[in-house]
Every structure is written in C-alpha cells, then in structure tokens.
C-alpha atoms as a PDB file:
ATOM      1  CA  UNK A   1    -112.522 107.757 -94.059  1.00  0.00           C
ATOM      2  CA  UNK A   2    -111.809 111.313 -95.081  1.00  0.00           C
ATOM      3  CA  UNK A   3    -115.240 113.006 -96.885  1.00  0.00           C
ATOM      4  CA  UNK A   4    -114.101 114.906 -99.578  1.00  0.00           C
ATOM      5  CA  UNK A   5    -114.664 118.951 -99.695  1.00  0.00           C
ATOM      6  CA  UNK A   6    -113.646 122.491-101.407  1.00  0.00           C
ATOM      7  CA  UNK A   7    -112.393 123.740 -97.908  1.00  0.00           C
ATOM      8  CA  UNK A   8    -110.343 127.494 -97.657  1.00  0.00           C
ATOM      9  CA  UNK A   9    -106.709 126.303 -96.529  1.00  0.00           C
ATOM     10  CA  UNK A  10    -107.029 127.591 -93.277  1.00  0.00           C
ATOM     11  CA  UNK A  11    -109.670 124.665 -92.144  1.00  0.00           C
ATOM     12  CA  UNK A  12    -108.532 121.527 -90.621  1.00  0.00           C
ATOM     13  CA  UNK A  13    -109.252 118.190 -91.036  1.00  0.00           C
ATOM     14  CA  UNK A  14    -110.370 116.774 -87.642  1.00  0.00           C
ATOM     15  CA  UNK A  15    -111.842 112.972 -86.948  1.00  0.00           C
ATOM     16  CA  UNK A  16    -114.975 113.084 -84.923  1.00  0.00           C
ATOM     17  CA  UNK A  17    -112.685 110.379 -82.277  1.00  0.00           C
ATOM     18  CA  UNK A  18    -110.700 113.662 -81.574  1.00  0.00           C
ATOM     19  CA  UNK A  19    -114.396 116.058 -80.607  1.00  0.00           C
ATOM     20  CA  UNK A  20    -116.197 112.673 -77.997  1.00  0.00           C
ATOM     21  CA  UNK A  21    -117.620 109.630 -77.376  1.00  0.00           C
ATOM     22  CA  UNK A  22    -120.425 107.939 -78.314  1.00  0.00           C
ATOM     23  CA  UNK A  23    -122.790 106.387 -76.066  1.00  0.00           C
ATOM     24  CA  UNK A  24    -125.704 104.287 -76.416  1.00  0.00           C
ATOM     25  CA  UNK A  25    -129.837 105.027 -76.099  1.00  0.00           C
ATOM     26  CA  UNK A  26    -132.308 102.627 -73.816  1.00  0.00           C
ATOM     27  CA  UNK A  27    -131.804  99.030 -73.297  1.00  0.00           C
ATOM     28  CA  UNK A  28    -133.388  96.348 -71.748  1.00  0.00           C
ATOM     29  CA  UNK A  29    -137.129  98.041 -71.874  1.00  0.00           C
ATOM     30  CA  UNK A  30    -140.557  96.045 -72.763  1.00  0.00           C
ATOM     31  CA  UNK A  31    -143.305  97.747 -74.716  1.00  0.00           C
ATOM     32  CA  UNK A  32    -145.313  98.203 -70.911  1.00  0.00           C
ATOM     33  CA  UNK A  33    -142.578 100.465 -69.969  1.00  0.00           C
ATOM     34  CA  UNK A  34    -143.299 102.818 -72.203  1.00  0.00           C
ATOM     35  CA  UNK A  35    -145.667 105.701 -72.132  1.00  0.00           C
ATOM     36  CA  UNK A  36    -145.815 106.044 -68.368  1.00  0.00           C
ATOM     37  CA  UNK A  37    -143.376 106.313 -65.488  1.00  0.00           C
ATOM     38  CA  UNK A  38    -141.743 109.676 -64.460  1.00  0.00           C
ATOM     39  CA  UNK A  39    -138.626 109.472 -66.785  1.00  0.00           C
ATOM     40  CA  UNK A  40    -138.819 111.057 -70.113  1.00  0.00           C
ATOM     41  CA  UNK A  41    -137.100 109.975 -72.998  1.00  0.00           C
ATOM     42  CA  UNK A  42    -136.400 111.433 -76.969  1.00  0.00           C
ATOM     43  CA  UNK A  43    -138.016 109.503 -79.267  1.00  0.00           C
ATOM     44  CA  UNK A  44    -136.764 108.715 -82.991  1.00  0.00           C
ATOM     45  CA  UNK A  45    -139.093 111.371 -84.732  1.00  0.00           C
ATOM     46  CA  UNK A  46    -137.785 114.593 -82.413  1.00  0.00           C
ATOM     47  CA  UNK A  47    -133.964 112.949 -83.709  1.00  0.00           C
ATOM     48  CA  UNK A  48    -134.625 112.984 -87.409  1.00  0.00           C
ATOM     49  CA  UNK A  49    -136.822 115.915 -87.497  1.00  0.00           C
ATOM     50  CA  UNK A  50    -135.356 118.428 -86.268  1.00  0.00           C
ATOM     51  CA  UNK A  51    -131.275 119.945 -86.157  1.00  0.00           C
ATOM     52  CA  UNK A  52    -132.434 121.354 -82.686  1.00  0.00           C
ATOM     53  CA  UNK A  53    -134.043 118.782 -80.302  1.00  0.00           C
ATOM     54  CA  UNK A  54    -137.494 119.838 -79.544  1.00  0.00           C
ATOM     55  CA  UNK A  55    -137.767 119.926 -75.709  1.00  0.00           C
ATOM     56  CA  UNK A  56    -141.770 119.876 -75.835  1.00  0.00           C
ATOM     57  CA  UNK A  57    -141.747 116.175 -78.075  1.00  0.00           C
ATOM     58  CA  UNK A  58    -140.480 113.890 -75.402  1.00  0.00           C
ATOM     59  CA  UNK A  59    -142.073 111.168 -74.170  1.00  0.00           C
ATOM     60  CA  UNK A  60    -142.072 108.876 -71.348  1.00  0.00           C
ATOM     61  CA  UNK A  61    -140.943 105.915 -70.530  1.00  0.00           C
ATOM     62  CA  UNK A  62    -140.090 103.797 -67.109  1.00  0.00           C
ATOM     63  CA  UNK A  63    -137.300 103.501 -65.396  1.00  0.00           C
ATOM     64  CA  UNK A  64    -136.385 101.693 -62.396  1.00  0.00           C
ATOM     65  CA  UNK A  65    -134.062 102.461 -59.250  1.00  0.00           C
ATOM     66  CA  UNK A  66    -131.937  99.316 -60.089  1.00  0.00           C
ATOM     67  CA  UNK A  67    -131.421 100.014 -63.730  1.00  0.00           C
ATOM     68  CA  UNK A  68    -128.224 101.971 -65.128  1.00  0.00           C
ATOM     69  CA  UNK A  69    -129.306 103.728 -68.333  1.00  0.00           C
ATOM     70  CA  UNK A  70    -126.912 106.131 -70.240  1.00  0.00           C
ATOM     71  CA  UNK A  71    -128.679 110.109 -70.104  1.00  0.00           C
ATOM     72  CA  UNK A  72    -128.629 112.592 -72.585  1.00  0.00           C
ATOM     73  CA  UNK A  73    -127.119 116.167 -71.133  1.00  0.00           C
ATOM     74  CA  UNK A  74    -127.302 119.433 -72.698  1.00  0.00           C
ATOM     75  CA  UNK A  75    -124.492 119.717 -75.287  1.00  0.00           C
ATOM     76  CA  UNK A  76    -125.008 116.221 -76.667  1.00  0.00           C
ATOM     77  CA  UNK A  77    -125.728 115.367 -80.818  1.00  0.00           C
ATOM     78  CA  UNK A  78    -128.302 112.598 -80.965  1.00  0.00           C
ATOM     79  CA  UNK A  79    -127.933 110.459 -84.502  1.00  0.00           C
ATOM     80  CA  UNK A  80    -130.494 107.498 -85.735  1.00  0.00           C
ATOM     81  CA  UNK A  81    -128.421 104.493 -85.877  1.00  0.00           C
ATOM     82  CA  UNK A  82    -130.597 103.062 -88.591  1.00  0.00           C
ATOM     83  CA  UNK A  83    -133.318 103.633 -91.615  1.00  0.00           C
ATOM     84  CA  UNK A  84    -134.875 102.362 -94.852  1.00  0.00           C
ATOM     85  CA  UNK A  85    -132.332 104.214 -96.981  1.00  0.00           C
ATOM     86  CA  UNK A  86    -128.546 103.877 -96.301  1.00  0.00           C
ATOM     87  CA  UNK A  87    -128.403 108.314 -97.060  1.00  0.00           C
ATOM     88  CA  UNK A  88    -130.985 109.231 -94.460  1.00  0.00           C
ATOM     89  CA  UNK A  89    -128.701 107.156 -91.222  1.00  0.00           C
ATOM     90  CA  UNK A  90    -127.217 109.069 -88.839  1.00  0.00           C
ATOM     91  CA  UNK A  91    -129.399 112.668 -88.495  1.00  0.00           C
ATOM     92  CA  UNK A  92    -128.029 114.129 -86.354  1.00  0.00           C
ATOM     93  CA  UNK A  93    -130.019 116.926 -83.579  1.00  0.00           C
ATOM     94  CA  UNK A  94    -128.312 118.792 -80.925  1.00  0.00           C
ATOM     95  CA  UNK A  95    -129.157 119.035 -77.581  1.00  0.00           C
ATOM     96  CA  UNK A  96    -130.247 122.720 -76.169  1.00  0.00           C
ATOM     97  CA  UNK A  97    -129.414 123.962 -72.392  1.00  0.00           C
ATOM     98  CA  UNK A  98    -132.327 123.634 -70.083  1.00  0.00           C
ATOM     99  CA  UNK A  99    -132.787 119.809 -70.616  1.00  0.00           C
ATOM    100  CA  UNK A 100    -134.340 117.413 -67.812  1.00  0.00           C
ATOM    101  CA  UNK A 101    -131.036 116.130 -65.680  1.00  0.00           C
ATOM    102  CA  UNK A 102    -132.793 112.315 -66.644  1.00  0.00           C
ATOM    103  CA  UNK A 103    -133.072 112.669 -69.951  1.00  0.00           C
ATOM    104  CA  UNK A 104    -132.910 109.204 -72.151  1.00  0.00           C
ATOM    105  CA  UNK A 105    -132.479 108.315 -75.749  1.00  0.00           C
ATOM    106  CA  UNK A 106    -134.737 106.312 -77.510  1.00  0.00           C
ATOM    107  CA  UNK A 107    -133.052 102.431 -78.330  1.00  0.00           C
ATOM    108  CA  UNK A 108    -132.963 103.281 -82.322  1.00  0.00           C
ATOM    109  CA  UNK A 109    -130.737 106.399 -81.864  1.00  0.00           C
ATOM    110  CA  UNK A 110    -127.148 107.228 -80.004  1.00  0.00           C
ATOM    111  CA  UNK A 111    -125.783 110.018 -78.895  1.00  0.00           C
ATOM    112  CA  UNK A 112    -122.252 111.874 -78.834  1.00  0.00           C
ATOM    113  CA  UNK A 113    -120.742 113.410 -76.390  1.00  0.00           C
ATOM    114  CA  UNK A 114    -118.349 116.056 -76.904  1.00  0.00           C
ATOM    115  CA  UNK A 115    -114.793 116.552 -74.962  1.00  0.00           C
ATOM    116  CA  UNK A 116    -114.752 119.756 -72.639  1.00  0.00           C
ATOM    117  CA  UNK A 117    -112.729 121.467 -75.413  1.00  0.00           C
ATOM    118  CA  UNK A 118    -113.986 119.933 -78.734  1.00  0.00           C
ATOM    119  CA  UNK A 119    -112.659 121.003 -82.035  1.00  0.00           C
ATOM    120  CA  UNK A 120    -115.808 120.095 -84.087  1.00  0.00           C
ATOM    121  CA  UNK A 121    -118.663 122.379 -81.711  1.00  0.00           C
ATOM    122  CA  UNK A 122    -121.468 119.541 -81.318  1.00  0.00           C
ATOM    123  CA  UNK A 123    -124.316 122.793 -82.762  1.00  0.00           C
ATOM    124  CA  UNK A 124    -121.955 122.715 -85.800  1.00  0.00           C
ATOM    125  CA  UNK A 125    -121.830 119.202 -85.900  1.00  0.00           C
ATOM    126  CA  UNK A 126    -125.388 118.903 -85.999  1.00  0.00           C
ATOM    127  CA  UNK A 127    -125.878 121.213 -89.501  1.00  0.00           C
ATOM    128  CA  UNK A 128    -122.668 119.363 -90.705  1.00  0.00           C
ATOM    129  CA  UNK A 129    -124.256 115.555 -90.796  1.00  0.00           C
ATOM    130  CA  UNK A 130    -127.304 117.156 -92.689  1.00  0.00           C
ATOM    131  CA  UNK A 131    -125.514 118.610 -95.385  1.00  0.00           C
ATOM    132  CA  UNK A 132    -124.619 116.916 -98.259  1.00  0.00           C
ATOM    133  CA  UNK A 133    -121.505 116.649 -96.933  1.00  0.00           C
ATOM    134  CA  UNK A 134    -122.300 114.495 -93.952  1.00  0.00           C
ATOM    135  CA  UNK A 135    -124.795 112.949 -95.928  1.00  0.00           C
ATOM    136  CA  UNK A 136    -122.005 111.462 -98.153  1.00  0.00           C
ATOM    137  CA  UNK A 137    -119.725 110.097 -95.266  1.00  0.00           C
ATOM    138  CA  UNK A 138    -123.270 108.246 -93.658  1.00  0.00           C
ATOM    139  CA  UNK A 139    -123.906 106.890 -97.252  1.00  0.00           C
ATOM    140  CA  UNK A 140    -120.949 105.368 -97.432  1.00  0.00           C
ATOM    141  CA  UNK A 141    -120.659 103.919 -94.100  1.00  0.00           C
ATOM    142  CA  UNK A 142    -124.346 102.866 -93.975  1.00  0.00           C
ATOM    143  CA  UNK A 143    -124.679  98.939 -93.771  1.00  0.00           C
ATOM    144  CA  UNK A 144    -127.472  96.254 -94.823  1.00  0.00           C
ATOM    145  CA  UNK A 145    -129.892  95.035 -97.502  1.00  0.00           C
ATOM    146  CA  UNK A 146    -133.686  96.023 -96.786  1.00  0.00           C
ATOM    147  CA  UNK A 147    -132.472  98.471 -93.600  1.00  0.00           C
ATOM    148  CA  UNK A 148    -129.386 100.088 -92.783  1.00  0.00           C
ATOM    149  CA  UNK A 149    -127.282 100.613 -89.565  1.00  0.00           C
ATOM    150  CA  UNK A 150    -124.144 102.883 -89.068  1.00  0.00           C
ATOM    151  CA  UNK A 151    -121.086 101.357 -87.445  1.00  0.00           C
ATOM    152  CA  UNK A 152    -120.009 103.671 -84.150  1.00  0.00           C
ATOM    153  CA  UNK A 153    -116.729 102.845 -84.299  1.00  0.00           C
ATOM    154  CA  UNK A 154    -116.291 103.607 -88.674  1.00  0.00           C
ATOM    155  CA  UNK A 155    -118.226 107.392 -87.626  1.00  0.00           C
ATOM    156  CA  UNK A 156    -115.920 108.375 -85.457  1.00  0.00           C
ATOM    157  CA  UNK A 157    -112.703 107.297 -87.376  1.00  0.00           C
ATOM    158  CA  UNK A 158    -114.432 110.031 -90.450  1.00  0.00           C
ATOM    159  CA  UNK A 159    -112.783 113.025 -90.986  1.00  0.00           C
ATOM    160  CA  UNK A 160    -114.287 116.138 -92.244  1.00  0.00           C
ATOM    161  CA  UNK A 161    -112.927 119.196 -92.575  1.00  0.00           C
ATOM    162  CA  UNK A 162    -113.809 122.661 -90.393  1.00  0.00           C
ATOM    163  CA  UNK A 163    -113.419 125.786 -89.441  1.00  0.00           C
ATOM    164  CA  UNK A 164    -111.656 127.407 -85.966  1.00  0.00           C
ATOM    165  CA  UNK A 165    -114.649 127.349 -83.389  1.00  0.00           C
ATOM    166  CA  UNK A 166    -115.043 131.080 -83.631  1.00  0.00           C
ATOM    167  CA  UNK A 167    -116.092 130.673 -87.092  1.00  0.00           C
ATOM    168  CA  UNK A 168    -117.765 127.591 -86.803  1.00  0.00           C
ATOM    169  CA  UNK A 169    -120.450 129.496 -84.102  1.00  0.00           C
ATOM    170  CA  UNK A 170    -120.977 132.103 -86.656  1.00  0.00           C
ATOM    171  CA  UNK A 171    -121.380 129.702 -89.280  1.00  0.00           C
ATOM    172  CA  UNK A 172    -124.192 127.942 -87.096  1.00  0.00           C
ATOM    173  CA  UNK A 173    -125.968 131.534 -85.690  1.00  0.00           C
ATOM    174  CA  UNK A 174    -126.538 132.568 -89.549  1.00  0.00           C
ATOM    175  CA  UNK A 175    -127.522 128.959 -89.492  1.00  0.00           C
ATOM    176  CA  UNK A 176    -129.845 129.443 -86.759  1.00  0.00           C
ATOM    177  CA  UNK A 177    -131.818 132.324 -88.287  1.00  0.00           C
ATOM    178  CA  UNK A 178    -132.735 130.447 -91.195  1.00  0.00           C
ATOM    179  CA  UNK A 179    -134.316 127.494 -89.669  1.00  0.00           C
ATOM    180  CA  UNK A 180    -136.295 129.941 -87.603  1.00  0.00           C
ATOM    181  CA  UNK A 181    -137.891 131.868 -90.476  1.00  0.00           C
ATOM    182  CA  UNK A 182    -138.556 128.656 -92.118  1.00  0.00           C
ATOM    183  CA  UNK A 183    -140.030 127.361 -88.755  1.00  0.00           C
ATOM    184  CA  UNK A 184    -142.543 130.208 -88.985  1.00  0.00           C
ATOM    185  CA  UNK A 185    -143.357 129.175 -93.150  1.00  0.00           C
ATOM    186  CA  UNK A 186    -143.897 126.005 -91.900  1.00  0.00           C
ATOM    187  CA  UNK A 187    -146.292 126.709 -88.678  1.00  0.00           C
ATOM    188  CA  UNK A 188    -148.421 128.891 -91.449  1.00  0.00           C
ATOM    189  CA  UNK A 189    -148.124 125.694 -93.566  1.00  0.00           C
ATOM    190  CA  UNK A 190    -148.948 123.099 -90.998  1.00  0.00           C
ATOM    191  CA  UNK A 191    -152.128 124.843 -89.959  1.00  0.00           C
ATOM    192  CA  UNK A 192    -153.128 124.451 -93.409  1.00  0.00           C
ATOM    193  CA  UNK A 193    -152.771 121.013 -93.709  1.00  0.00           C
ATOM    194  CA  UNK A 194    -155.040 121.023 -90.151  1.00  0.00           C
ATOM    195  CA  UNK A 195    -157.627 122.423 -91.753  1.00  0.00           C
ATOM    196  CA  UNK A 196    -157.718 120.272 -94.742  1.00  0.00           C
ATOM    197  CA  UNK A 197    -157.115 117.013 -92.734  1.00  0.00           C
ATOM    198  CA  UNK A 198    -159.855 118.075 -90.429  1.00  0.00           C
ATOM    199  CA  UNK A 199    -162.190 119.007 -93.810  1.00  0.00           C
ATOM    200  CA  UNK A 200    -161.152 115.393 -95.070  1.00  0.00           C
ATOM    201  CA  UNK A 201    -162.141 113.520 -91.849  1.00  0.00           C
ATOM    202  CA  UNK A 202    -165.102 115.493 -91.359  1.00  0.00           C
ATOM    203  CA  UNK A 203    -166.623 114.939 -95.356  1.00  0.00           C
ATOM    204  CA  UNK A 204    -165.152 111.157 -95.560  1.00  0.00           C
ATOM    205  CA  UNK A 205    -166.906 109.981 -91.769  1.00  0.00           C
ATOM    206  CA  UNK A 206    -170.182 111.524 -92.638  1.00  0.00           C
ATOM    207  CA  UNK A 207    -169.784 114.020 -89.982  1.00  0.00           C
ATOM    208  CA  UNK A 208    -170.080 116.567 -92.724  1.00  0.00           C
ATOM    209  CA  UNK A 209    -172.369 116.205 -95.763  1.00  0.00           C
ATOM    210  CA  UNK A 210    -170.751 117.709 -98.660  1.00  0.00           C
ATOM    211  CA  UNK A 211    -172.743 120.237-100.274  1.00  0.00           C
ATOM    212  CA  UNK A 212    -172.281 118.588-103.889  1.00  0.00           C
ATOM    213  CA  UNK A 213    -174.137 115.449-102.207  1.00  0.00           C
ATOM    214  CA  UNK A 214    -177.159 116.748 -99.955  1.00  0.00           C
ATOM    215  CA  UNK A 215    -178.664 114.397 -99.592  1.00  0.00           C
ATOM    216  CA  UNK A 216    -176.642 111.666 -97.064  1.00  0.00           C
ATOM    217  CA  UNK A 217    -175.614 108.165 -98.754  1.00  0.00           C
ATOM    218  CA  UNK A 218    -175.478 104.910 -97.133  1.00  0.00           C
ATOM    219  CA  UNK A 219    -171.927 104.099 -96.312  1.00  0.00           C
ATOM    220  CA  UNK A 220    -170.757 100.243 -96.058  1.00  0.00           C
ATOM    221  CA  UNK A 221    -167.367  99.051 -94.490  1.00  0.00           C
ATOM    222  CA  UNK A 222    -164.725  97.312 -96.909  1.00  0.00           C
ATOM    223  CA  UNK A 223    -161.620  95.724 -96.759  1.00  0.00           C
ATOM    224  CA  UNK A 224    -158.802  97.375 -98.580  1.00  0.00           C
ATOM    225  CA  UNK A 225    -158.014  93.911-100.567  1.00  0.00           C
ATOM    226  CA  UNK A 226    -161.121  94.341-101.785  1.00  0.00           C
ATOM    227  CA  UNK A 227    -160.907  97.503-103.588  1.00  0.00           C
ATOM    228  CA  UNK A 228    -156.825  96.766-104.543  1.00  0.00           C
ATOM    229  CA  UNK A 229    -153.941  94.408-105.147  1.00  0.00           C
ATOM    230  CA  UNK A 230    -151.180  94.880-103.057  1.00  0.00           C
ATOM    231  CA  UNK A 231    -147.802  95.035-104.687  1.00  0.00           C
ATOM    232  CA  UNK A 232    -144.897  94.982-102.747  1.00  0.00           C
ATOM    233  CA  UNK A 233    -141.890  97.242-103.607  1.00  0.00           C
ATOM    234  CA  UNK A 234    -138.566  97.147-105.082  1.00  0.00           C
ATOM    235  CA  UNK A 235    -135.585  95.045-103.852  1.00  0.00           C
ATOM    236  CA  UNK A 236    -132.778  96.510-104.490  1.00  0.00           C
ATOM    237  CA  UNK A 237    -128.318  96.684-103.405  1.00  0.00           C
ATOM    238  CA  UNK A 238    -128.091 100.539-102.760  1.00  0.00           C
ATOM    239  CA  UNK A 239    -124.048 100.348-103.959  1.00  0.00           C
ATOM    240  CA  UNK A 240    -124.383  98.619-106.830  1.00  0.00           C
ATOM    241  CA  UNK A 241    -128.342  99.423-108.176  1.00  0.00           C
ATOM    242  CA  UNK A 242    -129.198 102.560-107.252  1.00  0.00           C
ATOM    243  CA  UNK A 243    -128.465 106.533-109.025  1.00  0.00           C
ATOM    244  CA  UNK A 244    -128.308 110.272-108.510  1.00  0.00           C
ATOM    245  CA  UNK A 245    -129.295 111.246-111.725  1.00  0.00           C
ATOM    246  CA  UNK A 246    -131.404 109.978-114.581  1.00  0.00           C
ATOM    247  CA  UNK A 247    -129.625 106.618-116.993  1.00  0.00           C
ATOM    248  CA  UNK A 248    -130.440 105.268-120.122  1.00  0.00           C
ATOM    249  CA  UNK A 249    -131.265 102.063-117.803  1.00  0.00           C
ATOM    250  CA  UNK A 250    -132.358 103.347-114.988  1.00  0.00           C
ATOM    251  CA  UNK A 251    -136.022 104.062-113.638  1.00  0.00           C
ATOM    252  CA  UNK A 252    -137.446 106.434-111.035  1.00  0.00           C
ATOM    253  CA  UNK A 253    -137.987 105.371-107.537  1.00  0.00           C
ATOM    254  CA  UNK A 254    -140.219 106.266-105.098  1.00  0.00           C
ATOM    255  CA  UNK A 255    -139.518 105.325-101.433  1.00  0.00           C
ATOM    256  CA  UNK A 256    -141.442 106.675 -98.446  1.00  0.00           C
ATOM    257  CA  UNK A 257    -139.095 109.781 -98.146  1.00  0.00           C
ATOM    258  CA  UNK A 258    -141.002 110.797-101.238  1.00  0.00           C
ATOM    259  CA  UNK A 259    -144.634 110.711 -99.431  1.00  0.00           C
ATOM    260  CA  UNK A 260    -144.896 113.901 -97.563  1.00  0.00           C
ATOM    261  CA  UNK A 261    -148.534 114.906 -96.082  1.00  0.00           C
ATOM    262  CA  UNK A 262    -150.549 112.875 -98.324  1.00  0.00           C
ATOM    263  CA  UNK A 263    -148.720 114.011-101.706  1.00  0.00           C
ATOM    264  CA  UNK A 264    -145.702 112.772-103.431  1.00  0.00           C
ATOM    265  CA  UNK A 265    -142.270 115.164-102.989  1.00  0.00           C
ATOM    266  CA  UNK A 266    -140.137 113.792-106.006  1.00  0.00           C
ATOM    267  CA  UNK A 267    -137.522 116.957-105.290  1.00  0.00           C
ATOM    268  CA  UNK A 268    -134.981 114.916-103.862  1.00  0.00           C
ATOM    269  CA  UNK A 269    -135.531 110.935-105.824  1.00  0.00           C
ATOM    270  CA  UNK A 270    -132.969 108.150-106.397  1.00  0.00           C
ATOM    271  CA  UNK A 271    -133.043 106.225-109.806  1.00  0.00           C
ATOM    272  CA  UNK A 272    -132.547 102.501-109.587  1.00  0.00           C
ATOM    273  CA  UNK A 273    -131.193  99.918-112.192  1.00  0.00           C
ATOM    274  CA  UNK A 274    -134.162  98.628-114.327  1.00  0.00           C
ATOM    275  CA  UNK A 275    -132.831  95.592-114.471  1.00  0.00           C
ATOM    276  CA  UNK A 276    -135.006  95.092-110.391  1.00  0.00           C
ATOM    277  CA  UNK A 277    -138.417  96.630-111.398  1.00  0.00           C
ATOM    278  CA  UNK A 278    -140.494  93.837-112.694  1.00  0.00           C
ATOM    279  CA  UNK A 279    -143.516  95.329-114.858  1.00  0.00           C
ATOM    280  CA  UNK A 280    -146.106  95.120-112.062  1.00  0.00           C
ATOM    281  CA  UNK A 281    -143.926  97.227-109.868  1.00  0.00           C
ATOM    282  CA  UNK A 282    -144.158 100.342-112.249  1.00  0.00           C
ATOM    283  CA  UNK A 283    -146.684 102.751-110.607  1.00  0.00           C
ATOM    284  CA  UNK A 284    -149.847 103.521-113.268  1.00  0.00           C
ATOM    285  CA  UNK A 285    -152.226 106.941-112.060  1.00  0.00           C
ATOM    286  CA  UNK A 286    -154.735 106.314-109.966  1.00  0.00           C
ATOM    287  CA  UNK A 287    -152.111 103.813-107.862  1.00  0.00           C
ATOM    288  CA  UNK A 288    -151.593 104.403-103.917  1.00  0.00           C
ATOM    289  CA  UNK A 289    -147.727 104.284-102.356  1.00  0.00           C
ATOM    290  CA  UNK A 290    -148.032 103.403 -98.587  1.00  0.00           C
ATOM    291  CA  UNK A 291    -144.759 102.958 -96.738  1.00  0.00           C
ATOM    292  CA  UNK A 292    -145.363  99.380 -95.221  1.00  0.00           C
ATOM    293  CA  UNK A 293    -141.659  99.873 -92.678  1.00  0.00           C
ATOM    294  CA  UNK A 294    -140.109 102.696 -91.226  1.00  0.00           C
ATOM    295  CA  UNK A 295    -138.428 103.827 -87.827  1.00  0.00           C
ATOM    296  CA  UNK A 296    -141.168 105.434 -86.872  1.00  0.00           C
ATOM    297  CA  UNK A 297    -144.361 103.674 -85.906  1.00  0.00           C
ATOM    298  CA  UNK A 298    -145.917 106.919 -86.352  1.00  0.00           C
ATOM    299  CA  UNK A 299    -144.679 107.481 -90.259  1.00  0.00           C
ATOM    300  CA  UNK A 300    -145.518 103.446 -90.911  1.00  0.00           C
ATOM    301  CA  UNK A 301    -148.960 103.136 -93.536  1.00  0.00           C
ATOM    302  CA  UNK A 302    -148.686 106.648 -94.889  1.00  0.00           C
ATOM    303  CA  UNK A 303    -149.904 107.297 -98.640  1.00  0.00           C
ATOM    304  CA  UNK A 304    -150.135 109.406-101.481  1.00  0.00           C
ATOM    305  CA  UNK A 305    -151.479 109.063-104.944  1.00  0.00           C
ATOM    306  CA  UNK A 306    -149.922 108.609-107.930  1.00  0.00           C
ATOM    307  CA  UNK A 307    -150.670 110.789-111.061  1.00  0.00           C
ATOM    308  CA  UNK A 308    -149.336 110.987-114.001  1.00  0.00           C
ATOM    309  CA  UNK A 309    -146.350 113.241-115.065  1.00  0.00           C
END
C-alpha cells in the first residue's frame, strides 16, 4: 500500500519492511502478575498518549527466570495493535535513551525496531503515524466490526514517502518544541481540572456543604437504572457507513474519542449513515454518553453530558 502525499521530488518513497522489524508485547501473563514483581512494563495509555514515551508512567508487572519475553530498548516505536475506531490503531510513541535494560510492552501494543541504519528515523516515524497521513494508511489497513486490529505484516509492506534523515531530524526538533510548549498549556490546564474534580468530589460526597445549601440534606444511595434507561450505541461497518463530512443522509456520531474530561470534544467527529441510528439512539439534552469498551480499563465508564447545539 502506498499512502498518498504532496511530497517535494527530492523525497523517497520507502516501505517501513526496509527501516525494522516488528516484535511482539507480553504473553502468557495472568491478571496476578500484574502490578507487582520487579519488571516494569509500558502500559497501553503511555502508547496512545503520548509521541514520546513517558518514562515516569510504567508499571509493573512479573516476570519469571524461565520466561522469554521480547524487551523494549531505547530507539524502539511502540504502536496499539487495536481500538474502538479503525482511525485511532496503530499510535505510535517513541522510545527515549535512558530506558530500563528490562523494559516490556504491554500485550495490546507492539513495537518496531529499527535497522542500525534506517531510512525512516523511528522519532520521525513516531510524528508520521499521527498525522493525517499515517492516520490514513492505519484506516485503511484497520480490521473488524465492533474493534479493530492492524495486520503486522500489511504495516510494514506501506509505503510513505520522506525526507533524507538530515531533514527528517530537523523536521522532528521543530517538532519537538511544539509538543513541549503545549506540554506546559496543558500542565496549567490539568491543574485546573484538579481543582474542579476535587471541588466536585468534595460538594457531591458531602464533604463540603455548598454554600447555596447550608443547611446539610439527607443523602440516599441509588442505582443508576433507577434514575435512567440505558441505551446502547450505534452498530455500524466503518467502510461502508461511516463519513468525514456532513450528508444529506448522514447523522452525527459521538464515540468515546469525543468525551474528554467530563465534556464532549466534537472538533474532530465522524458522520454515520442514518440508515443505523434507530430513533432511541439519537441523543436528547439532558442525556449522559459513557464509553461502556475501550483499551484502557482506565478510560472504560467515562461521561459527559449532552446539551443541545
């Protein structure tokens, strides 16, 4: 597969076969093996979070003198093998220097390993399968129905076009800067959010009576069936039912991409064929999206409210 681009004439077009290998994350482990043991391992959120892996989010995981397990080493792209959505497969993060020699992958993720004189840079690589370029070769190679895997073998044989090496570093220092300075908005930004999650906690507990209310309330435990009907979602063929842009027959749809710190993000949305949304799937204000399945235990029963454009 060859991913179509407005290149200068001077770049080449290079398969990822010709920069490594691929290699595969933890197998064989139980759910006791996990958090504890002396090994550490990257876990699927450090992957598809960030373009640089995050040395400080590991985890870890055990790992026995008998066992053969493949290791990450400094150098390496790490890629999700699978998600929800066939565009958001194969993020890929690059490995810093400095790593722990027994470094592991996490079993929903692989890693590449680039040949000792690669001619697609594996930093490069990184900021190339998050563009829209790479997201368009993953889209296209992404596989299944209600969650999609990437095929090793199909990645590799994709060709995308790039620059000498020399270039492609200074493409990926300039790179570099920006993610930092937007690292720094989003520190400021996150420490907002604390202090309104903590406000939140503190008011809805009790812990905190809110000054509008005095006087405190008796609270009484419910069950969320009681206060809602569950709905389930849309089922839909991402070739054949789903759109970039807005159709006479097409609605909008929200998947769990959209729900971002208790608010919906409908900046990047997909339209779907109306043709699969049955009337009590529409979403009416005052409804609540929670993502019921997702890669990440941690992102699984999330929420936001929906109002009304």
């Amino acid at each position: 597969m060859t991913v179509s681009q407005r290149v200068p004439d001077e770049w080449t077009l290079v398969a990822l076969s010709s920069a490594g290998s691929v290699y595969g994350g933890l197998s064989g482990k139980t759910k006791d093996d996990f958090g504890s043991g002396t090994s550490f391992y990257v876990p699927f959120t450090n992957v598809i979070r960030n373009v640089v892996m995050d040395p400080l989010q590991l985890e870890r995981v055990r790992i026995r003198p008998s066992e053969s397990q493949n290791l990450v080493r400094p150098g390496d792209v790490l890629m999700n093998g699978s998600s929800e959505v066939p565009e958001e497969v194969a993020f890929a993060c690059y490995v810093p220097d400095g790593v722990d020699e027994a470094l592991h992958l996490n079993s929903f993720c692989f890693g590449f390993h680039p040949f000792p004189q690669p001619t697609i840079h594996p930093s490069y690589l990184a900021y190339l399968m998050r563009s829209s370029v790479g997201r368009e070769a993953v889209r296209a190679l992404a596989q299944g129905s209600t969650r999609y895997n990437i095929s090793k073998s199909a990645l590799l044989a994709t060709k995308f076009y790039v620059p000498g090496i020399e270039e492609q570093l200074i493409i990926v220092k300039a790179l570099d800067s920006l993610r930092e300075l937007s690292s720094k908005q989003e520190e400021l930004l996150a420490k907002k959010i604390q202090i309104r999650s903590a406000a939140l906690e503190a008011l809805l507990s009790g812990e905190v009576v809110s000054p509008l209310t005095p006087e405190r309330t008796t609270r009484v435990r419910v069950r969320i069936d009681d206060l809602a009907v569950p709905i389930r979602g849309v089922s839909y063929d991402p070739d054949r039912d789903l759109h970039s842009g807005d159709r006479t027959t097409t609605v909008r749809l929200l998947r769990s991409n959209n729900v971002q710190d208790a608010r919906l993000n409908i900046d990047e949305i997909q339209y779907v064929d109306e043709s699969r949304v049955s009337d009590r799937q529409y979403m009416r204000p005052g409804d609540i999206l929670v993502c019921t399945a997702n890669g990440s235990r941690a992102l699984v029963g999330k929420a936001a409210p929906f109002r009304a454009a």
